[in-house]
Each structure stands twice: as structure tokens, then as C-alpha cells.
N, C-alpha and C. Protein backbone atom coordinates (compact mmCIF):
# COMPACT_ATOMS: atom_id res chain seq x y z
N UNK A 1 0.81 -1.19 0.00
CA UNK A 1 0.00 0.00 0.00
C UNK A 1 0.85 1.25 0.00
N UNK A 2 2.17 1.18 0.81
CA UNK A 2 2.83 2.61 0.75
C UNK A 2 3.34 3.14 -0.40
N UNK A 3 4.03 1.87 -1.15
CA UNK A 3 4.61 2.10 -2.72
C UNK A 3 3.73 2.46 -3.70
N UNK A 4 2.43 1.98 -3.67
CA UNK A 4 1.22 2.16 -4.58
C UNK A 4 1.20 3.87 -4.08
N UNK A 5 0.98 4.07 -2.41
CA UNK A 5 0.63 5.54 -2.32
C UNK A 5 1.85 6.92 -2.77
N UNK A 6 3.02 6.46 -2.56
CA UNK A 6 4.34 7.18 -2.97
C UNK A 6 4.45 7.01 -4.24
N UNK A 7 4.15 6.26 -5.24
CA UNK A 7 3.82 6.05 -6.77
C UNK A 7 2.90 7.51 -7.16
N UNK A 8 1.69 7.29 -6.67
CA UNK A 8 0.54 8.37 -6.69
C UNK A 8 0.93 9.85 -6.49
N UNK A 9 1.80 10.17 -5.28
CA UNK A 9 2.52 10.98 -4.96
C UNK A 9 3.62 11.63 -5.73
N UNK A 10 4.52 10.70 -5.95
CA UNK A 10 5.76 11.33 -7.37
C UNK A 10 4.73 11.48 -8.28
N UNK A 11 3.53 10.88 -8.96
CA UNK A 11 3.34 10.99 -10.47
C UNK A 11 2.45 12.44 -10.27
N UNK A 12 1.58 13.08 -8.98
CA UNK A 12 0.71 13.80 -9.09
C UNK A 12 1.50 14.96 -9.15
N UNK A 13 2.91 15.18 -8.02
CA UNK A 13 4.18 16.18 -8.46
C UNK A 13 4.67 16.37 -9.75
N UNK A 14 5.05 14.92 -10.06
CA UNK A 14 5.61 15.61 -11.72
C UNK A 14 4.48 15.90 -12.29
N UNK A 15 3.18 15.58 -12.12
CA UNK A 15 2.30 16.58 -12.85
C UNK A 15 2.32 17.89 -13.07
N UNK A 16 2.09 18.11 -11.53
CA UNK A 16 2.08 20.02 -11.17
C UNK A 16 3.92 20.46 -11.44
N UNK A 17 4.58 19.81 -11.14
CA UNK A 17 6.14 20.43 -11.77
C UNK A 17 6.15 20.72 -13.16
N UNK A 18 5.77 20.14 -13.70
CA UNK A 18 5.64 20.18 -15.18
C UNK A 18 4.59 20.85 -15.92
N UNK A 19 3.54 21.10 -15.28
CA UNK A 19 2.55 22.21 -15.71
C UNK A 19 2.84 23.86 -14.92
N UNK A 20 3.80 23.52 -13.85
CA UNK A 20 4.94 24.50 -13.74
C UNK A 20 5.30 25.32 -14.88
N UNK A 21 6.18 24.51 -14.93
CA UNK A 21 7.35 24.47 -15.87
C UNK A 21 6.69 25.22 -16.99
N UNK A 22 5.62 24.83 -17.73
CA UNK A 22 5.70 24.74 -18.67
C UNK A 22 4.38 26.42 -18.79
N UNK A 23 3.92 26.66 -17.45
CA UNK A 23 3.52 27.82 -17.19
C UNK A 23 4.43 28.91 -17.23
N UNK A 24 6.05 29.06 -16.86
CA UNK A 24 6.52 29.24 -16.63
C UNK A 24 7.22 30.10 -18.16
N UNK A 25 7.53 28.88 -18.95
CA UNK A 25 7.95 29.24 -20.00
C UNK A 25 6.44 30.44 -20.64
N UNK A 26 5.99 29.65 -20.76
CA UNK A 26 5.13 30.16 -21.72
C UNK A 26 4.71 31.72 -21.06
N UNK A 27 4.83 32.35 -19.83
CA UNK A 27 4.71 33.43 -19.55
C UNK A 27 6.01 34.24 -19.78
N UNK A 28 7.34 33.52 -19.86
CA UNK A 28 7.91 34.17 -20.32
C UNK A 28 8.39 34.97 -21.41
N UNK A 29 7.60 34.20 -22.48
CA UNK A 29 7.29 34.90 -24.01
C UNK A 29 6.72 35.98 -23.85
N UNK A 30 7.11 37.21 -24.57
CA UNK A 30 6.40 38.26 -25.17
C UNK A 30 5.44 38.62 -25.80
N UNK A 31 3.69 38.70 -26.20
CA UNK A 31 3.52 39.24 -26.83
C UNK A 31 3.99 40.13 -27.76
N UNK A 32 4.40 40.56 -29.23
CA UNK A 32 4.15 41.58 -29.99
C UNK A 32 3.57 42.67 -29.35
N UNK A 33 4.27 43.93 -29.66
CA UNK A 33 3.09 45.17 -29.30
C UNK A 33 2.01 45.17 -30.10
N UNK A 34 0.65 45.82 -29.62
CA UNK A 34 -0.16 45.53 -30.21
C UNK A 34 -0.06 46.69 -31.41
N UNK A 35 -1.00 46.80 -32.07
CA UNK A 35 -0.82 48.28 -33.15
C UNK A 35 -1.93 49.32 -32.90
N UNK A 36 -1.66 49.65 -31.34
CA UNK A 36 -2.36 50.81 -30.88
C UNK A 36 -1.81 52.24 -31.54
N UNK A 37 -2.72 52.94 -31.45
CA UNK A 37 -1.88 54.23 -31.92
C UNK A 37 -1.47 54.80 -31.21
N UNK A 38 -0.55 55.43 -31.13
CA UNK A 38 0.76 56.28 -30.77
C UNK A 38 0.11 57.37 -29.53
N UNK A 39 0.46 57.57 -28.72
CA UNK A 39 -0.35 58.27 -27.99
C UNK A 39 -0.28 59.75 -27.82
N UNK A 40 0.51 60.31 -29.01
CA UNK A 40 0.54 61.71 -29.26
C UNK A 40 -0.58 61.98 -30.00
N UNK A 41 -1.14 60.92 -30.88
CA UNK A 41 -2.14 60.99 -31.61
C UNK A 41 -3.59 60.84 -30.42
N UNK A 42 -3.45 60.30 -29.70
CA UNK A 42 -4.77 60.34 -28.72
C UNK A 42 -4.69 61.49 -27.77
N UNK A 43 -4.03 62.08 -27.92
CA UNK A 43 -3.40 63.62 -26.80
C UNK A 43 -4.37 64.55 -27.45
N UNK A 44 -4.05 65.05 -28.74
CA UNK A 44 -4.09 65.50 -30.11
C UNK A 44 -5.53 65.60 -30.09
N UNK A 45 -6.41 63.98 -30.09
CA UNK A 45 -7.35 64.00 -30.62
C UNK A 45 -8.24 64.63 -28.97
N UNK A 46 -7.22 64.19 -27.91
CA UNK A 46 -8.59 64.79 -26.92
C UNK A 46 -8.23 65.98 -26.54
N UNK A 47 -7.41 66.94 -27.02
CA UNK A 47 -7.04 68.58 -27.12
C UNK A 47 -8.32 69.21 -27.84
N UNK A 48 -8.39 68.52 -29.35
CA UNK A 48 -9.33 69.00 -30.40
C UNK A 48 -10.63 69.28 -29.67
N UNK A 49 -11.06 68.11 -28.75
CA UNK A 49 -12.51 67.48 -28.85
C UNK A 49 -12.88 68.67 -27.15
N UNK A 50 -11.52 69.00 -26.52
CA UNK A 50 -11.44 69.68 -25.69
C UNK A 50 -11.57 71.14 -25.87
N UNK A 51 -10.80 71.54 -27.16
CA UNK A 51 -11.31 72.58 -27.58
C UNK A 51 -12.88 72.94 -28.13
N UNK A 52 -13.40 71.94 -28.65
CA UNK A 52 -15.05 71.72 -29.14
C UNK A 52 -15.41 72.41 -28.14
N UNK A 53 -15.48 71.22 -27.03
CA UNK A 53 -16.77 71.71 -25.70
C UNK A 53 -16.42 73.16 -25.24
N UNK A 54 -15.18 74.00 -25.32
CA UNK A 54 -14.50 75.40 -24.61
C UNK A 54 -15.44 75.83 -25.77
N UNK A 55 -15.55 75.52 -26.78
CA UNK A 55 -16.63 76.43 -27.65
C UNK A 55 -17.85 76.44 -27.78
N UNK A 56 -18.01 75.25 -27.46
CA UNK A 56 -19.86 75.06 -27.00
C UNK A 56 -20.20 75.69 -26.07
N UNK A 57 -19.68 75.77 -24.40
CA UNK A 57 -19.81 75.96 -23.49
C UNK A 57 -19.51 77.74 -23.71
N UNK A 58 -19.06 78.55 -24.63
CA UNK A 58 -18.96 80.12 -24.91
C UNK A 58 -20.26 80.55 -25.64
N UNK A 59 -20.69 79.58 -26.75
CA UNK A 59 -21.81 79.76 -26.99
C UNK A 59 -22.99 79.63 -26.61
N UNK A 60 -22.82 79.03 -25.33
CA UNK A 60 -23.83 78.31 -24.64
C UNK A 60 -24.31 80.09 -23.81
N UNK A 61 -22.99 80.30 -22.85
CA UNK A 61 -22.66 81.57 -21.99
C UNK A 61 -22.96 82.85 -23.12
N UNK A 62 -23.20 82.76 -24.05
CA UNK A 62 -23.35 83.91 -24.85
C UNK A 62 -25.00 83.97 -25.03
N UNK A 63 -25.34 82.86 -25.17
CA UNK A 63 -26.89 83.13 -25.15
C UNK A 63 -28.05 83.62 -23.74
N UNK A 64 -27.14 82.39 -23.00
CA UNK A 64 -28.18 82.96 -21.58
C UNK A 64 -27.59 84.69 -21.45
N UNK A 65 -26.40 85.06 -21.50
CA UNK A 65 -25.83 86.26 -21.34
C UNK A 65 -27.29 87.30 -22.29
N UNK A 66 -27.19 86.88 -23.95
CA UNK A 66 -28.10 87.47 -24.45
C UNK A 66 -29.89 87.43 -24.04
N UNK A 67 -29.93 86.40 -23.97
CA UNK A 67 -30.94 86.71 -23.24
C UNK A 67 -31.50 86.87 -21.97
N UNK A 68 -30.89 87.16 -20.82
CA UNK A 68 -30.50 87.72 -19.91
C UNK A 68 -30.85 89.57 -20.26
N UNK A 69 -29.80 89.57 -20.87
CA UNK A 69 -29.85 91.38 -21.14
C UNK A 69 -31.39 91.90 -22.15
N UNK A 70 -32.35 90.69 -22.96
CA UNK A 70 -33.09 91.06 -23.60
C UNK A 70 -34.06 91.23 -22.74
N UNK A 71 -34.07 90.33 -21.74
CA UNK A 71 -35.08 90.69 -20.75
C UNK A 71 -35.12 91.63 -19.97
N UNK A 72 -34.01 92.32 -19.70
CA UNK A 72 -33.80 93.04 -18.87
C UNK A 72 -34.50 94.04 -19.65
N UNK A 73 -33.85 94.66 -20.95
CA UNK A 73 -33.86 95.44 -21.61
C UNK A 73 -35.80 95.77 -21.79
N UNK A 74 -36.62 94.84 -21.92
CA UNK A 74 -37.82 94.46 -21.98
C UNK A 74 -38.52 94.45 -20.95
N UNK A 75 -37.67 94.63 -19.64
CA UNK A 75 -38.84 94.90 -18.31
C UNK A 75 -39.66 93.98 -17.98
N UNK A 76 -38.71 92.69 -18.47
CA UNK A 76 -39.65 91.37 -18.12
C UNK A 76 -38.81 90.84 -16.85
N UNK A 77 -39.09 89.64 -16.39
CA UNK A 77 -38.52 88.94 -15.40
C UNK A 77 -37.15 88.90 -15.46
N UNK A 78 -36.44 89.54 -14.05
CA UNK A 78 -35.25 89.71 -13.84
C UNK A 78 -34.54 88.33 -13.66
N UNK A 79 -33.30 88.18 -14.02
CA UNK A 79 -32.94 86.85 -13.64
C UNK A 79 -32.22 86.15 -12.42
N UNK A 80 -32.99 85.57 -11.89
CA UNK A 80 -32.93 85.22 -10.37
C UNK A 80 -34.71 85.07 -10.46
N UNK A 81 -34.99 85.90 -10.59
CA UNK A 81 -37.11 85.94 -10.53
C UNK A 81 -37.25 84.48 -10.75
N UNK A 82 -38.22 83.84 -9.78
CA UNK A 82 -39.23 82.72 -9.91
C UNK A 82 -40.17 82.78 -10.25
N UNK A 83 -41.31 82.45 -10.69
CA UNK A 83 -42.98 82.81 -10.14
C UNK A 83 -43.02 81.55 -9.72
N UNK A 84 -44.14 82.03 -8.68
CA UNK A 84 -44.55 82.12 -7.54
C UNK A 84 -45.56 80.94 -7.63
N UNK A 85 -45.58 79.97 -7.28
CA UNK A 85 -46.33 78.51 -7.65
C UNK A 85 -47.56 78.63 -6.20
N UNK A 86 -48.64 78.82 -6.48
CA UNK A 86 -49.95 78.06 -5.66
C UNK A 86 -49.37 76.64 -4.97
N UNK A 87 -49.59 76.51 -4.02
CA UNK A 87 -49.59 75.31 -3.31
C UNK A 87 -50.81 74.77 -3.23
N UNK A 88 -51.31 73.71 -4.12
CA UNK A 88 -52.28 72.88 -4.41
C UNK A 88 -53.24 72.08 -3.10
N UNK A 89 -51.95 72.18 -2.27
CA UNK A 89 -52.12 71.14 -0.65
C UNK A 89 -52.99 71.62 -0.02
């Protein structure tokens, strides 16, 4: 029974030694770089897309600005003014 169990024992080791091993190697290989692009080019592209919104967000500020001053100009509701909601309750 002991030789049968020490049989079982060496063969289940050189199993895992050898799927070691052979883990071992195979992590030591390199991938290839992949063919991402260059990351001056992704800088670049989120500068552009950064400049977009700085221009949306001026045109955005240019309108409430304008209409802001049309109202004023018109003697309608100042801005800050609410009206004034009924409470239904």
C-alpha cells in the first residue's frame, strides 16, 4: 500500500512540476506590441474634442448672457425671478 501511495505521490508532483514548468515558460514569451496608436495621436485627438466643448460651453454663456440682457432690456422677469407657484395642498 505505501509504494502504490508514494507512486501516486511522485506521479501527481511531476504533474504540477511540469505544468509549472511549462507555465513558466510560456509566460515568459512576449507578446508583440499591439498596433495601438501612438499616444501623441490620442493627446491630439482629446485637445481638439477639448477645444469643441471650450466652444460650446462660450456659446452656450453667450446666449443665456443674451438673453439675460433682452429681458432686462424688456422689463420682463429679472434673472434670479421665480414665479410664484400656488400650493395645491
Amino acid at each position: 500500500m505505501t509504494f502504490m501511495a508514494l507512486m501516486m505521490l511522485l506521479t501527481v508532483l511531476g504533474v504540477v512540476f511540469g505544468a509549472g514548468l511549462v507555465g513558466y515558460f510560456l509566460g515568459r514569451r512576449r507578446l508583440p506590441p499591439s498596433s495601438a496608436p501612438p499616444q501623441g495621436h490620442l493627446f491630439s485627438e482629446q485637445a481638439e474634442r477639448i477645444e469643441l466643448l471650450e466652444t460650446e460651453l462660450q456659446r452656450v454663456k453667450d446666449q443665456a448672457d443674451f438673453t439675460e440682457r433682452l429681458l432686462t432690456e424688456r422689463g420682463g422677469a429679472q434673472p434670479g425671478d421665480t414665479p410664484e407657484v400656488d400650493d395645491p395642498g
